[in-house]
N, C-alpha and C. Protein backbone atom coordinates (compact mmCIF):
# COMPACT_ATOMS: atom_id res chain seq x y z
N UNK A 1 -47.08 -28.51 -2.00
CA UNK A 1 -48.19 -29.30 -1.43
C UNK A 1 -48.00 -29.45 0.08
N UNK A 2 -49.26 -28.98 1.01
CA UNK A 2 -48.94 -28.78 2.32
C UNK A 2 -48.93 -30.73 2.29
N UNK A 3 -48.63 -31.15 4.03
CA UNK A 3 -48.54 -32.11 4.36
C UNK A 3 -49.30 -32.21 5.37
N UNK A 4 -49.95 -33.42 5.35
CA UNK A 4 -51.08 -33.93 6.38
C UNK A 4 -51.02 -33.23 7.52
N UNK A 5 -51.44 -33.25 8.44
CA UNK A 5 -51.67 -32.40 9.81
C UNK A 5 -51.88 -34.32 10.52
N UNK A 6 -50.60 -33.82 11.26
CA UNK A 6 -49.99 -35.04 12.04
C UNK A 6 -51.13 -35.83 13.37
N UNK A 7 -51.75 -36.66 13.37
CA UNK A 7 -52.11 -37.47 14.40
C UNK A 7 -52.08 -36.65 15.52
N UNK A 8 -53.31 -36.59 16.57
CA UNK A 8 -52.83 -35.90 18.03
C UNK A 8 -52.55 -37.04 18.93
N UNK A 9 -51.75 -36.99 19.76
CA UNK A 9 -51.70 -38.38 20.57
C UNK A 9 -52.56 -38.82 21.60
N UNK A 10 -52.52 -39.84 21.89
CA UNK A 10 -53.94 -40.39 22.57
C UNK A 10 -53.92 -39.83 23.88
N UNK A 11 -54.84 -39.37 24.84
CA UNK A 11 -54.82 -39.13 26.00
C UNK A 11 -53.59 -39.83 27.06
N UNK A 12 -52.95 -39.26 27.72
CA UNK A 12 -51.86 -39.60 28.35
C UNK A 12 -52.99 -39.87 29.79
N UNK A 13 -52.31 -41.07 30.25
CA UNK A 13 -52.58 -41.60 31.77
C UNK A 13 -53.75 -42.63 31.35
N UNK A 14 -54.86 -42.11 32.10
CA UNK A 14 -56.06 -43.08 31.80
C UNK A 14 -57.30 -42.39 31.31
N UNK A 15 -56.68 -41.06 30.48
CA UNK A 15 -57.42 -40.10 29.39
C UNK A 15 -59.16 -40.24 30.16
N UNK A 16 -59.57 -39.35 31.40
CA UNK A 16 -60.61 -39.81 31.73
C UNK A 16 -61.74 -38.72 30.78
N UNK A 17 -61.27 -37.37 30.31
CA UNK A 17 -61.89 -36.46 29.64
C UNK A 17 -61.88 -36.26 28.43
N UNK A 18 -62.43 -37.59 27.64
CA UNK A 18 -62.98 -37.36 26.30
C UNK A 18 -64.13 -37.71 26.09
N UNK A 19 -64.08 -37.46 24.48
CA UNK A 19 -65.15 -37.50 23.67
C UNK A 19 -65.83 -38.90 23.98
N UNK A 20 -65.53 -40.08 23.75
CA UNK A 20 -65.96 -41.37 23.87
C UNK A 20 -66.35 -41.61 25.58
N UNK A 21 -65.98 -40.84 26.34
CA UNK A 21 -65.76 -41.65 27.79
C UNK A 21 -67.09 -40.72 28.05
N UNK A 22 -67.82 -39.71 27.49
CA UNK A 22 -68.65 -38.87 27.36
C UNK A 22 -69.98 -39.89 26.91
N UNK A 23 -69.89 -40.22 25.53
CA UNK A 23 -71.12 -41.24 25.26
C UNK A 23 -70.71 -42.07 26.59
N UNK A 24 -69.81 -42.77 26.86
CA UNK A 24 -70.29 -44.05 27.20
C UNK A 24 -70.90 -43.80 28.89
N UNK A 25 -70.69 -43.04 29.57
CA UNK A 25 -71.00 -41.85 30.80
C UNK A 25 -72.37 -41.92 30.31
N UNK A 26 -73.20 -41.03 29.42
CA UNK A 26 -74.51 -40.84 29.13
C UNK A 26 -75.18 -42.58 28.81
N UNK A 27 -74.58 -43.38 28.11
CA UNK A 27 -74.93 -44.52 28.02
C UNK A 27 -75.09 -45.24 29.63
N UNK A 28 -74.65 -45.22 30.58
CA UNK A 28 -74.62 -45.86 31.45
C UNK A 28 -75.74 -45.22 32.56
N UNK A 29 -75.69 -44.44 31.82
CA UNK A 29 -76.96 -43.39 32.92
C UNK A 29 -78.57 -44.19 32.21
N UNK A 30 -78.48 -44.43 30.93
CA UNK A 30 -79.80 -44.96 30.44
C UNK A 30 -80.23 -45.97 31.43
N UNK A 31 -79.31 -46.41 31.90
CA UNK A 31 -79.54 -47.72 32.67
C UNK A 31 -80.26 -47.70 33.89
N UNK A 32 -80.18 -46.57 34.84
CA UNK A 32 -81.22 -46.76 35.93
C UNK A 32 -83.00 -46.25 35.31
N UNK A 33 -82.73 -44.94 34.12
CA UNK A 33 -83.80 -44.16 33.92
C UNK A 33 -84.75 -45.18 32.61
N UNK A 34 -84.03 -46.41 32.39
CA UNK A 34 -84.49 -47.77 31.55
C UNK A 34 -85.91 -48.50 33.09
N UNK A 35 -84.45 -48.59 34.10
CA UNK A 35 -84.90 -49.23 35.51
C UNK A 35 -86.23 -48.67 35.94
N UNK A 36 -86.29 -47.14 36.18
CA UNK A 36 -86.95 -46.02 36.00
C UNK A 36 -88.30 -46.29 35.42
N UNK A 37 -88.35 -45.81 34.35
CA UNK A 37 -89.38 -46.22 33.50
C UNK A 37 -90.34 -47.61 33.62
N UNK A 38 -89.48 -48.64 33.55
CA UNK A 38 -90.49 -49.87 33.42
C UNK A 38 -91.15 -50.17 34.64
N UNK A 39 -90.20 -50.23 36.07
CA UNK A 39 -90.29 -50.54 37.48
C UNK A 39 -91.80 -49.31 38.15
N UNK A 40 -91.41 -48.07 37.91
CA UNK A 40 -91.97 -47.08 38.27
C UNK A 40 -93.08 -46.16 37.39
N UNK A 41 -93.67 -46.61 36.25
CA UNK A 41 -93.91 -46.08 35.39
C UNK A 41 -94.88 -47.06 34.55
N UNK A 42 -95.82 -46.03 33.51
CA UNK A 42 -96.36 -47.14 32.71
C UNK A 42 -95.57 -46.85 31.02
N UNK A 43 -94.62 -46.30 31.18
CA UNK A 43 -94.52 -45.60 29.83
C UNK A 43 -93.17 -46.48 29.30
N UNK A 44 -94.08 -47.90 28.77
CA UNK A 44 -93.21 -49.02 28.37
C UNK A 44 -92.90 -48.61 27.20
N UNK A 45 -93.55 -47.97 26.11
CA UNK A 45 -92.45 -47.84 24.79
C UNK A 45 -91.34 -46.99 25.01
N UNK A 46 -91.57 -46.04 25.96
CA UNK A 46 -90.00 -45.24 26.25
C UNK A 46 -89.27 -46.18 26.96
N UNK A 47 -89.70 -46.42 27.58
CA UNK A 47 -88.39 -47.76 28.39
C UNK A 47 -87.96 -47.98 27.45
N UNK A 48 -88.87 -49.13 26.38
CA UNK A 48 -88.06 -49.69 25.27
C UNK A 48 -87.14 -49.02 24.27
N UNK A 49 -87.61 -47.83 24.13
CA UNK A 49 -86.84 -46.39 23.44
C UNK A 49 -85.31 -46.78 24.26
N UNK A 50 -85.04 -46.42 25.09
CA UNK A 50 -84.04 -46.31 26.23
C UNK A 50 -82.98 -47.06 26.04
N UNK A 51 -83.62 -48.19 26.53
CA UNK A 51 -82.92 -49.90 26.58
C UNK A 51 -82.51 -49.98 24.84
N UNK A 52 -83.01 -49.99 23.76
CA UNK A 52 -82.75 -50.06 22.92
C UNK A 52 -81.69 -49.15 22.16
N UNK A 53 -81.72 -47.69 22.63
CA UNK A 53 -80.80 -46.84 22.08
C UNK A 53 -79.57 -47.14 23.25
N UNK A 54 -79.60 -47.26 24.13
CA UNK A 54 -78.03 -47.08 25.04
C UNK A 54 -77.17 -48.53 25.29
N UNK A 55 -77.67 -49.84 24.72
CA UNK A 55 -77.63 -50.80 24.69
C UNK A 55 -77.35 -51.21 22.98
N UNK A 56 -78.01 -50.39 21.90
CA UNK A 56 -78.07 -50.73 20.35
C UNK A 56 -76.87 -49.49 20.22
N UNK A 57 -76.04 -48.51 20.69
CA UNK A 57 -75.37 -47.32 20.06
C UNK A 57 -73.76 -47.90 21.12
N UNK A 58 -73.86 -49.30 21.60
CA UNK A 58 -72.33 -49.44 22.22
C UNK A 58 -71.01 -49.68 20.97
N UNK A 59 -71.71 -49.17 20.01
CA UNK A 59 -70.02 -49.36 18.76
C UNK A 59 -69.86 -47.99 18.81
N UNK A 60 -70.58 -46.76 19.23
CA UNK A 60 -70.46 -45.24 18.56
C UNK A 60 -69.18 -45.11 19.81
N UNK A 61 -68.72 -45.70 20.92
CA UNK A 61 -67.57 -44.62 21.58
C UNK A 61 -66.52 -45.41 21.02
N UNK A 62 -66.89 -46.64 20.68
CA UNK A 62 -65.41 -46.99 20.29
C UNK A 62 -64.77 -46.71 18.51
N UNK A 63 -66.20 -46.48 17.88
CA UNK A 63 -65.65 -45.38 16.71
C UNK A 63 -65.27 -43.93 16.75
N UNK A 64 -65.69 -43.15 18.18
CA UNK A 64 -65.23 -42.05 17.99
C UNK A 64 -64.04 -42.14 18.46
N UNK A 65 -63.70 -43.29 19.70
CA UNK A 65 -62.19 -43.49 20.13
C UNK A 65 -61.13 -43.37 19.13
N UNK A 66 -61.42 -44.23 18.32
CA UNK A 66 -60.86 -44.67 17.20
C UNK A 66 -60.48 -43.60 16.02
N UNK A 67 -61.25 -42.68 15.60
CA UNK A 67 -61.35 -41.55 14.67
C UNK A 67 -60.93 -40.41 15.78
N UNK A 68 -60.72 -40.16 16.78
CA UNK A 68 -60.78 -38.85 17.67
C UNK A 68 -59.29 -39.25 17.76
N UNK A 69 -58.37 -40.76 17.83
CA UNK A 69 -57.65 -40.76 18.58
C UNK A 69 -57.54 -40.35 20.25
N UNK A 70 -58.89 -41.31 20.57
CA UNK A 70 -58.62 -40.77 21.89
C UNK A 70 -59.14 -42.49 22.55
N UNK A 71 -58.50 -43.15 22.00
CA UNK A 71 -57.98 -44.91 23.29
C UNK A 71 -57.62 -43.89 23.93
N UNK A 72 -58.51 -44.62 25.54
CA UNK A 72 -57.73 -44.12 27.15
C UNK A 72 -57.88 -45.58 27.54
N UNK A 73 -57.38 -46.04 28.79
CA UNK A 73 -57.02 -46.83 30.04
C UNK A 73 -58.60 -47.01 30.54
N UNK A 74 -59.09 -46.02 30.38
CA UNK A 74 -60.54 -45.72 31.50
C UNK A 74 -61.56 -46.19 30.13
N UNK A 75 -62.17 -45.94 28.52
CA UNK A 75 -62.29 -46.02 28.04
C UNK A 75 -62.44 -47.72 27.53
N UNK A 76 -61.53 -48.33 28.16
CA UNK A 76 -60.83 -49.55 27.69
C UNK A 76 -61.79 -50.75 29.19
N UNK A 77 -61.56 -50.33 30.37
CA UNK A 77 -62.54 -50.41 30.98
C UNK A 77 -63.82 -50.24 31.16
N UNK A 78 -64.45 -48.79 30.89
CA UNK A 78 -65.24 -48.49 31.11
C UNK A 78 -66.55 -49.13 30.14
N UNK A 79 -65.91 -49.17 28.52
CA UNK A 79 -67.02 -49.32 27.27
C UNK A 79 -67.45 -51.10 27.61
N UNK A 80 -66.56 -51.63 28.19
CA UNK A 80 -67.31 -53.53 28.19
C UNK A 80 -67.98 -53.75 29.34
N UNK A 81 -67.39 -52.80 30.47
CA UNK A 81 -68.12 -53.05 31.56
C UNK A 81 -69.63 -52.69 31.63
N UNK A 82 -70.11 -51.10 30.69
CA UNK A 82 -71.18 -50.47 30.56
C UNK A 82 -71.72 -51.89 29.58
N UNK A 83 -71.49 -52.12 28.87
CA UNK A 83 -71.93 -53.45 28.48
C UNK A 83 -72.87 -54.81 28.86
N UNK A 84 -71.76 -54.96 29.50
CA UNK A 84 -72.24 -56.43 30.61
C UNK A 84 -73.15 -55.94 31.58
N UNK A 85 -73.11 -54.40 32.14
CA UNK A 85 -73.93 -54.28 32.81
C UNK A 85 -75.70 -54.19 32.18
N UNK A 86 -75.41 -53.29 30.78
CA UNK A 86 -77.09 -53.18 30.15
C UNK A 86 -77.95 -54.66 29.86
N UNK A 87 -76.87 -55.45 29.44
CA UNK A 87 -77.19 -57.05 29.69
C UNK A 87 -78.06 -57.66 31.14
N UNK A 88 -76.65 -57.21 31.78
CA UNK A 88 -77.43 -58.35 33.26
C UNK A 88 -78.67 -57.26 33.79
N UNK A 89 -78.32 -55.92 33.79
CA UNK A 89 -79.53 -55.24 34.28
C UNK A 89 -80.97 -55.65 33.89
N UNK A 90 -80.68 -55.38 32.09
CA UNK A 90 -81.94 -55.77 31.53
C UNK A 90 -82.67 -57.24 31.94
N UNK A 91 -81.37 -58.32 31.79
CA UNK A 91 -82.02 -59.29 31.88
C UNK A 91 -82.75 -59.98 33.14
N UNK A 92 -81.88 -59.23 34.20
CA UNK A 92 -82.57 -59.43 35.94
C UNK A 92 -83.82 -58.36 35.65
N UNK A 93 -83.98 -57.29 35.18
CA UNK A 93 -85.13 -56.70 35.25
C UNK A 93 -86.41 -57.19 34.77
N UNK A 94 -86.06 -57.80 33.53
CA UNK A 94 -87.20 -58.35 32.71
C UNK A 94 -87.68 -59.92 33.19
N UNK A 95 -86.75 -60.54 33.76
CA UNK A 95 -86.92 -61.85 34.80
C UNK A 95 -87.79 -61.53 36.16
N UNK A 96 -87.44 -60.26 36.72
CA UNK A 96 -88.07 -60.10 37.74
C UNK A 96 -89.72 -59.55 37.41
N UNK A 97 -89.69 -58.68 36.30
CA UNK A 97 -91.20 -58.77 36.26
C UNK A 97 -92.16 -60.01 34.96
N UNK A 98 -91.20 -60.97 34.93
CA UNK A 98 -91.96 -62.52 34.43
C UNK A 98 -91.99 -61.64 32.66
N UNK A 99 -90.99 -60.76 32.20
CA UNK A 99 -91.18 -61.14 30.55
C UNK A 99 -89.74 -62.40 30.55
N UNK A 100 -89.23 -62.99 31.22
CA UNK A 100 -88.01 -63.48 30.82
C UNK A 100 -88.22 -64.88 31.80
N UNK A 101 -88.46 -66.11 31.35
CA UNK A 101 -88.32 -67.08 31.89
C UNK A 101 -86.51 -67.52 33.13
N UNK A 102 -86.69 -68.03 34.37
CA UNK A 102 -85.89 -68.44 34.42
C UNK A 102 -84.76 -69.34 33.91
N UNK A 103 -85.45 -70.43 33.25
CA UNK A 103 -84.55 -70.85 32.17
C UNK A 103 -83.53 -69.94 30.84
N UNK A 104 -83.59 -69.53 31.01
CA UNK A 104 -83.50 -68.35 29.68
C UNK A 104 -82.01 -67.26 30.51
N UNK A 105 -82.52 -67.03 31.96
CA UNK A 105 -81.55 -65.96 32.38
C UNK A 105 -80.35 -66.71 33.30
N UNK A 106 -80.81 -68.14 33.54
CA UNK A 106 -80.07 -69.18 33.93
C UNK A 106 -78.75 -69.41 32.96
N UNK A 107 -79.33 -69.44 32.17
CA UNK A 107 -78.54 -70.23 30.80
C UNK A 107 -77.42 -69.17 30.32
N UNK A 108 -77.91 -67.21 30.11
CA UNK A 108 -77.25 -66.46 29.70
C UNK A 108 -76.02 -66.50 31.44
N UNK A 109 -76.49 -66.17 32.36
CA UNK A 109 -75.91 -65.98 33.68
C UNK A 109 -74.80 -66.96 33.68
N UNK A 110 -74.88 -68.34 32.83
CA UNK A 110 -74.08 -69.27 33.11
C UNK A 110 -72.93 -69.35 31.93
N UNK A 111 -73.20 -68.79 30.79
CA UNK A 111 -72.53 -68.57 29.96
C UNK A 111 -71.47 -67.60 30.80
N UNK A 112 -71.85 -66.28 31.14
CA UNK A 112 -70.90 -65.22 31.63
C UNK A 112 -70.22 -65.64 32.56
N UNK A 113 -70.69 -66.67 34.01
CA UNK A 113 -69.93 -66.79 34.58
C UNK A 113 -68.53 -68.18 33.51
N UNK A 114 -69.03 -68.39 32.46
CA UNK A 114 -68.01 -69.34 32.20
C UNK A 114 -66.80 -68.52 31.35
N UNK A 115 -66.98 -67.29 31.03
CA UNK A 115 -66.28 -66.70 30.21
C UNK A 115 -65.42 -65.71 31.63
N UNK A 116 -66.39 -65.51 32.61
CA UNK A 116 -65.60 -64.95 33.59
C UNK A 116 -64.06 -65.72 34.09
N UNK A 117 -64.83 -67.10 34.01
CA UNK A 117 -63.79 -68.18 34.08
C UNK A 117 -62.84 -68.30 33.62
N UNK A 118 -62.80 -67.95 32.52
CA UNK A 118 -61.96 -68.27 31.32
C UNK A 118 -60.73 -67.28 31.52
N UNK A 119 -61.36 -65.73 31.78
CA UNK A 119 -60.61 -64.95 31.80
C UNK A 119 -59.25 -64.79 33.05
N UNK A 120 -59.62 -65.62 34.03
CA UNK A 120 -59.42 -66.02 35.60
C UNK A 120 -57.99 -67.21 35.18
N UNK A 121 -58.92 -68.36 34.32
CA UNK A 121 -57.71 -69.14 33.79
C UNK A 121 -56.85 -68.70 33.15
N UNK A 122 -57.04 -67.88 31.88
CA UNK A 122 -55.97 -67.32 31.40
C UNK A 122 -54.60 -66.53 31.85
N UNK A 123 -55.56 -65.79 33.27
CA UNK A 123 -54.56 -64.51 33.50
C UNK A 123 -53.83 -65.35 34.70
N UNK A 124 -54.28 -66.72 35.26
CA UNK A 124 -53.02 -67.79 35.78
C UNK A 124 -51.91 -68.12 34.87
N UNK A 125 -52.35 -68.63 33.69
CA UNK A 125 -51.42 -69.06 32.69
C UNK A 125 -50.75 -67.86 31.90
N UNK A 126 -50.53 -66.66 32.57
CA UNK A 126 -49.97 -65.40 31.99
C UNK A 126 -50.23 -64.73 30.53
N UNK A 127 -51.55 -65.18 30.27
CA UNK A 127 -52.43 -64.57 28.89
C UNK A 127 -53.19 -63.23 29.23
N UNK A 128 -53.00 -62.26 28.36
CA UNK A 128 -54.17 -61.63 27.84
C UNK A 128 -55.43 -61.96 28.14
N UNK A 129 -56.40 -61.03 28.59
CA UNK A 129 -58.13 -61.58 28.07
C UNK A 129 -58.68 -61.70 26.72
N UNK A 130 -59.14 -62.59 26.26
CA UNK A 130 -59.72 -62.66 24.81
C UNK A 130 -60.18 -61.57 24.16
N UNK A 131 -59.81 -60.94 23.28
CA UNK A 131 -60.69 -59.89 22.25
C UNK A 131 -61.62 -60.53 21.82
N UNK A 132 -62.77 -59.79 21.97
CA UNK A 132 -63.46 -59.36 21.06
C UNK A 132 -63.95 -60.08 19.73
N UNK A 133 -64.50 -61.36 19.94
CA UNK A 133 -64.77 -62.20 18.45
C UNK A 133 -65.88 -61.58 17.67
N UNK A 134 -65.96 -61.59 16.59
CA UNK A 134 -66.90 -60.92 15.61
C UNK A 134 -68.26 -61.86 15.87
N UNK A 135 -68.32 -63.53 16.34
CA UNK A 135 -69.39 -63.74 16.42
C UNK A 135 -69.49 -63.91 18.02
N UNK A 136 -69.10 -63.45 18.76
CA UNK A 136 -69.41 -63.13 20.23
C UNK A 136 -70.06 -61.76 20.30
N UNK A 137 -69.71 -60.37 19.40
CA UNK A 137 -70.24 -59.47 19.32
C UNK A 137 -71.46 -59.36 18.75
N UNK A 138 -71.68 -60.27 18.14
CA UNK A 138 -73.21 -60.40 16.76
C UNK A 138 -74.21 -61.19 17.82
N UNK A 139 -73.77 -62.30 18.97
CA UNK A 139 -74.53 -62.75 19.67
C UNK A 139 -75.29 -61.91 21.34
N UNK A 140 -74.29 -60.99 21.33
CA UNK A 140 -74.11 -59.89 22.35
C UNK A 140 -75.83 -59.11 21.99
N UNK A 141 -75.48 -58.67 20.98
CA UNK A 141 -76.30 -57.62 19.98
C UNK A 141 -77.46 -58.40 19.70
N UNK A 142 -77.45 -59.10 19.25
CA UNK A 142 -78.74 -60.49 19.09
C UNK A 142 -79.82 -60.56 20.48
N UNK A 143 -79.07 -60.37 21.22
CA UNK A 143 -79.66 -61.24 23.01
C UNK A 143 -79.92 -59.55 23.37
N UNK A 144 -79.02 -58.96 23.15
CA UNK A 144 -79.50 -57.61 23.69
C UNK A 144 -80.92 -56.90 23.43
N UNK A 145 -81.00 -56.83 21.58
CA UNK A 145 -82.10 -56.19 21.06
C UNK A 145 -83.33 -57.33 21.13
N UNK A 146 -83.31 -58.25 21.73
CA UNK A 146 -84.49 -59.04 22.03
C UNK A 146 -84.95 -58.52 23.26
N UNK A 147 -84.80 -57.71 24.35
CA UNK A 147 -85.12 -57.39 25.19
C UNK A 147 -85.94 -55.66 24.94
N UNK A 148 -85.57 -55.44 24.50
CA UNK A 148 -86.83 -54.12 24.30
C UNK A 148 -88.02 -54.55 23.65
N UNK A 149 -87.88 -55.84 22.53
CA UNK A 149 -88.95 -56.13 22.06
C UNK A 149 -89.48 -56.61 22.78
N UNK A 150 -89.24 -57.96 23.47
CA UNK A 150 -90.13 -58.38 24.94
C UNK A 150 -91.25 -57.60 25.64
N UNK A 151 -90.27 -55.82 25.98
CA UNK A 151 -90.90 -55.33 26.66
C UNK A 151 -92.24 -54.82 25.97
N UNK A 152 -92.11 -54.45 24.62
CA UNK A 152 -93.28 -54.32 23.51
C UNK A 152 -94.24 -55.55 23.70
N UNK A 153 -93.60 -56.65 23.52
CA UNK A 153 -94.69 -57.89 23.57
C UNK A 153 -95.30 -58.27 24.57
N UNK A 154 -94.41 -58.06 25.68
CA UNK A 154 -95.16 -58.51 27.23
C UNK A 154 -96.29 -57.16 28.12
N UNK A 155 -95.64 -55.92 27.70
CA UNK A 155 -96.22 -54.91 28.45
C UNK A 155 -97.47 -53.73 27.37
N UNK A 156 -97.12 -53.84 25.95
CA UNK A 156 -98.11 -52.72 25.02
C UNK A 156 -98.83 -53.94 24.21
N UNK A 157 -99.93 -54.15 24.11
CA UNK A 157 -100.81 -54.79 23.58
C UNK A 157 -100.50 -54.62 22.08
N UNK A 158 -101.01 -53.64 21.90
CA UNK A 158 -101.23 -53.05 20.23
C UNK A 158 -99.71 -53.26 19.78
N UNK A 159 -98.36 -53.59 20.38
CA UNK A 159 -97.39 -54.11 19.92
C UNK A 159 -97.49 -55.68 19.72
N UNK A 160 -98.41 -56.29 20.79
CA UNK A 160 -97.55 -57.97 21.27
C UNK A 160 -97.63 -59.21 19.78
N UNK A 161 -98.71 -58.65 18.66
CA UNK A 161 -98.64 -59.27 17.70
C UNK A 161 -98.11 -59.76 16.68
N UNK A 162 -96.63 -58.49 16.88
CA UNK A 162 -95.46 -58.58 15.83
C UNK A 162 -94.25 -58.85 16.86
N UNK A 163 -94.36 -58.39 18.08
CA UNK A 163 -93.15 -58.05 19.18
C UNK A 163 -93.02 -59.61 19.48
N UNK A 164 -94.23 -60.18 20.02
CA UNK A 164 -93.58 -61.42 20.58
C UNK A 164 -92.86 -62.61 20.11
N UNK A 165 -93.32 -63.36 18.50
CA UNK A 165 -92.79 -63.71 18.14
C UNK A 165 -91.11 -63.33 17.12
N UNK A 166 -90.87 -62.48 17.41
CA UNK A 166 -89.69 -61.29 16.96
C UNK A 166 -88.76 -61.27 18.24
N UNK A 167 -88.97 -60.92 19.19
CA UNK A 167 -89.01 -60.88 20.26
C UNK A 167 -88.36 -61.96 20.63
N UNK A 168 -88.85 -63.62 20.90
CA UNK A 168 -88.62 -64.69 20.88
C UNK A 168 -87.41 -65.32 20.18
N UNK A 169 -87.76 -64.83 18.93
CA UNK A 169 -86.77 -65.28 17.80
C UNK A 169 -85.45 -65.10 18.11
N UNK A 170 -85.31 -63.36 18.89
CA UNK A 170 -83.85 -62.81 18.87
C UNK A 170 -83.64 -63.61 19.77
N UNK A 171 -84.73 -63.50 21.06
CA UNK A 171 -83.92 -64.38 21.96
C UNK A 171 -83.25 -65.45 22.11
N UNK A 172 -84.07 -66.48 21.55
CA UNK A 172 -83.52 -67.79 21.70
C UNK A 172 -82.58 -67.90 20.44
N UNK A 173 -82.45 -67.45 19.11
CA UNK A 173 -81.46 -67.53 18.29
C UNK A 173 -79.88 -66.75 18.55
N UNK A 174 -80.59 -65.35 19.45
CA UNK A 174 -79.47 -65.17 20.40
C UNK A 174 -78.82 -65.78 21.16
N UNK A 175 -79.22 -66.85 22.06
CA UNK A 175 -78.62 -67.44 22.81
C UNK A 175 -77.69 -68.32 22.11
N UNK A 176 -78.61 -69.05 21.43
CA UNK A 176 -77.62 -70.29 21.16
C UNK A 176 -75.93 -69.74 20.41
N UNK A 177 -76.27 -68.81 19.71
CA UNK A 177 -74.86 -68.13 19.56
C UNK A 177 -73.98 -67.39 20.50
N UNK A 178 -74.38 -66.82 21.34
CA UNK A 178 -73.92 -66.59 22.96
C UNK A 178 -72.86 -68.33 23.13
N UNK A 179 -73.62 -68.78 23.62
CA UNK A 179 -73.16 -70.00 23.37
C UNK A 179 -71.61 -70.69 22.45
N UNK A 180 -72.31 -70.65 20.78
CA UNK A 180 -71.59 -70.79 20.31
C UNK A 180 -70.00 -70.27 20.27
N UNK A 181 -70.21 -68.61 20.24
CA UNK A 181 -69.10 -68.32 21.09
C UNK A 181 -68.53 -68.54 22.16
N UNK A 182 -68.95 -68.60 22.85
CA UNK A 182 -68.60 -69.09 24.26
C UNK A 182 -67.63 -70.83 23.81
N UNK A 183 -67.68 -70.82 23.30
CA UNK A 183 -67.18 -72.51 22.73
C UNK A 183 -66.10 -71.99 22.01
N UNK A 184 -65.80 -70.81 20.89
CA UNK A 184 -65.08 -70.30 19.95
C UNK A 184 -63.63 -69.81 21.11
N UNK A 185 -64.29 -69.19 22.28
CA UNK A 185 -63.56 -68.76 22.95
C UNK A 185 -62.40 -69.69 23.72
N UNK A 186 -63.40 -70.63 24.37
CA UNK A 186 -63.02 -71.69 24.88
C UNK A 186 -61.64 -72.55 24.32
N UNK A 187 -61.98 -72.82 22.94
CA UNK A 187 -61.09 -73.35 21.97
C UNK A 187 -59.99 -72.55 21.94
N UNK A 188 -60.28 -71.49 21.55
CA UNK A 188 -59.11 -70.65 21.57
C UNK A 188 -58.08 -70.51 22.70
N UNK A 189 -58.67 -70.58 23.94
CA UNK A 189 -57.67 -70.37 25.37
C UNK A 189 -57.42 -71.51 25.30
N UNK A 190 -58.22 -73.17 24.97
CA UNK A 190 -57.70 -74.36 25.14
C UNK A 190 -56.03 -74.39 24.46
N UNK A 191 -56.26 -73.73 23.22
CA UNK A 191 -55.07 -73.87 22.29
C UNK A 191 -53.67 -73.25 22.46
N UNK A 192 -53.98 -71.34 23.36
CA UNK A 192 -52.82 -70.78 23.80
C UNK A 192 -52.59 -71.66 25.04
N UNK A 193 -52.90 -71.97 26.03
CA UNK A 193 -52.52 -73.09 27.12
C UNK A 193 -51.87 -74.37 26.93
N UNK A 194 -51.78 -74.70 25.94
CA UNK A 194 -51.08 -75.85 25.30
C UNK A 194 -49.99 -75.44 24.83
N UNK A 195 -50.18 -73.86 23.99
CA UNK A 195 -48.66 -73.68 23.45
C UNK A 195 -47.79 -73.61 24.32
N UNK A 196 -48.32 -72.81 25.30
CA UNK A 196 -47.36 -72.42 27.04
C UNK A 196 -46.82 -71.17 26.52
N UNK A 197 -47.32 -70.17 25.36
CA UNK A 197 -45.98 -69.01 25.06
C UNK A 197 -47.39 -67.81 24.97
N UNK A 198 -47.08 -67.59 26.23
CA UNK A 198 -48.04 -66.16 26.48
C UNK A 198 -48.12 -65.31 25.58
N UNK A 199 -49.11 -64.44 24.67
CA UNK A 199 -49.22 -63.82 23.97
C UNK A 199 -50.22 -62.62 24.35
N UNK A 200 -49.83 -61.68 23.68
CA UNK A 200 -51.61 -60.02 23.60
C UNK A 200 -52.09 -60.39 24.15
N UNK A 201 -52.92 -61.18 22.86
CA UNK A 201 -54.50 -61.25 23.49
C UNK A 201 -54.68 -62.71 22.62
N UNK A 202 -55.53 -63.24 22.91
CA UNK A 202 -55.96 -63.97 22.46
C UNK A 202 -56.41 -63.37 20.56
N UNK A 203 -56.51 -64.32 19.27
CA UNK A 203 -56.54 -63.82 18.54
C UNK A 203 -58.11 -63.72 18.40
N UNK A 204 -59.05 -62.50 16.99
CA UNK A 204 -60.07 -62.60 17.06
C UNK A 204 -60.32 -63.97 15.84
């Protein structure tokens, strides 16, 4: 009986030429031709096409990372930052042409800068940045896919009858879990700061 065919090892250095660093490269490009479309253009269901696929497909590099064996350094950076950016892009974009109340981009803007915070405190008190909570990711995804619908409800008519209240829903039920995490997190750094015994990462 042959024997497994051994693991390849993960990209050495900061592995900038793989498979995953590939999606997330094409993912980050959606982002001006999202900008593109809505700003310059009338062709709002492709925007929403856009914003929705390169913003709804951010788990596919870190499953091919994961199955390819190819975690890099650059990868590890690159997939949260492409992230936060389809967020604030979208959400300054859709604020600036009035589908997104100021209250609304106030509230998300203030969450991030408090988690920015967090991460600032921690890495004084010689911690890790927080992984990754399962309901910080579900609220991410929540707040995210409310923004293509918007653009259905605020900009294509023959959409706005199902889009807006849908639309609405993600949003504001998004938030408040944005939020909620944001509190999950909180707790959590409150608790390694008390122990005083630096650890990884914070747990999920």
């Amino acid at each position: 009986m042959s024997k497994p065919a051994a693991a390849s090892p993960p990209p050495a250095g900061w592995g900038v030429w793989t498979w995953p660093n590939l999606v997330t490269a094409v993912r980050l490009l959606g982002i001006p031709l999202f900008c593109y479309l809505l700003l310059a253009t009338q062709y709002y269901w492709q925007a929403a096409v856009v914003l929705a696929v390169g913003g709804g497909t951010d788990w596919v590099d870190g499953q091919l990372a994961r199955h390819l064996n190819q975690v890099s350094k650059l990868g590890r950076l690159l997939d949260p930052f492409v992230d936060r950016l389809y967020i604030l892009s979208s959400l300054l974009v859709l604020t600036f042409i009035g589908l997104l109340p100021w209250l609304f981009t106030l509230a998300v803007l203030l969450r991030e800068a408090v988690m920015v915070s967090l991460v600032v405190v921690l890495r004084w008190h010689g911690f890790a940045p927080p992984q990754v909570h399962f309901l910080g990711k579900c609220a991410t995804t929540v707040v995210f896919m409310s923004f293509p619908v918007l653009v259905l409800a605020g900009l294509v008519a023959e959409a706005a009858a199902w889009a807006k209240p849908l639309g609405w829903a993600l949003a504001w039920w998004g938030l408040g879990l944005y939020w909620l995490a944001a509190a999950v997190y909180l707790r959590q750094a409150a608790g390694l700061i008390r122990s005083g015994r630096p650890e990884a990462s914070v747990p999920a």
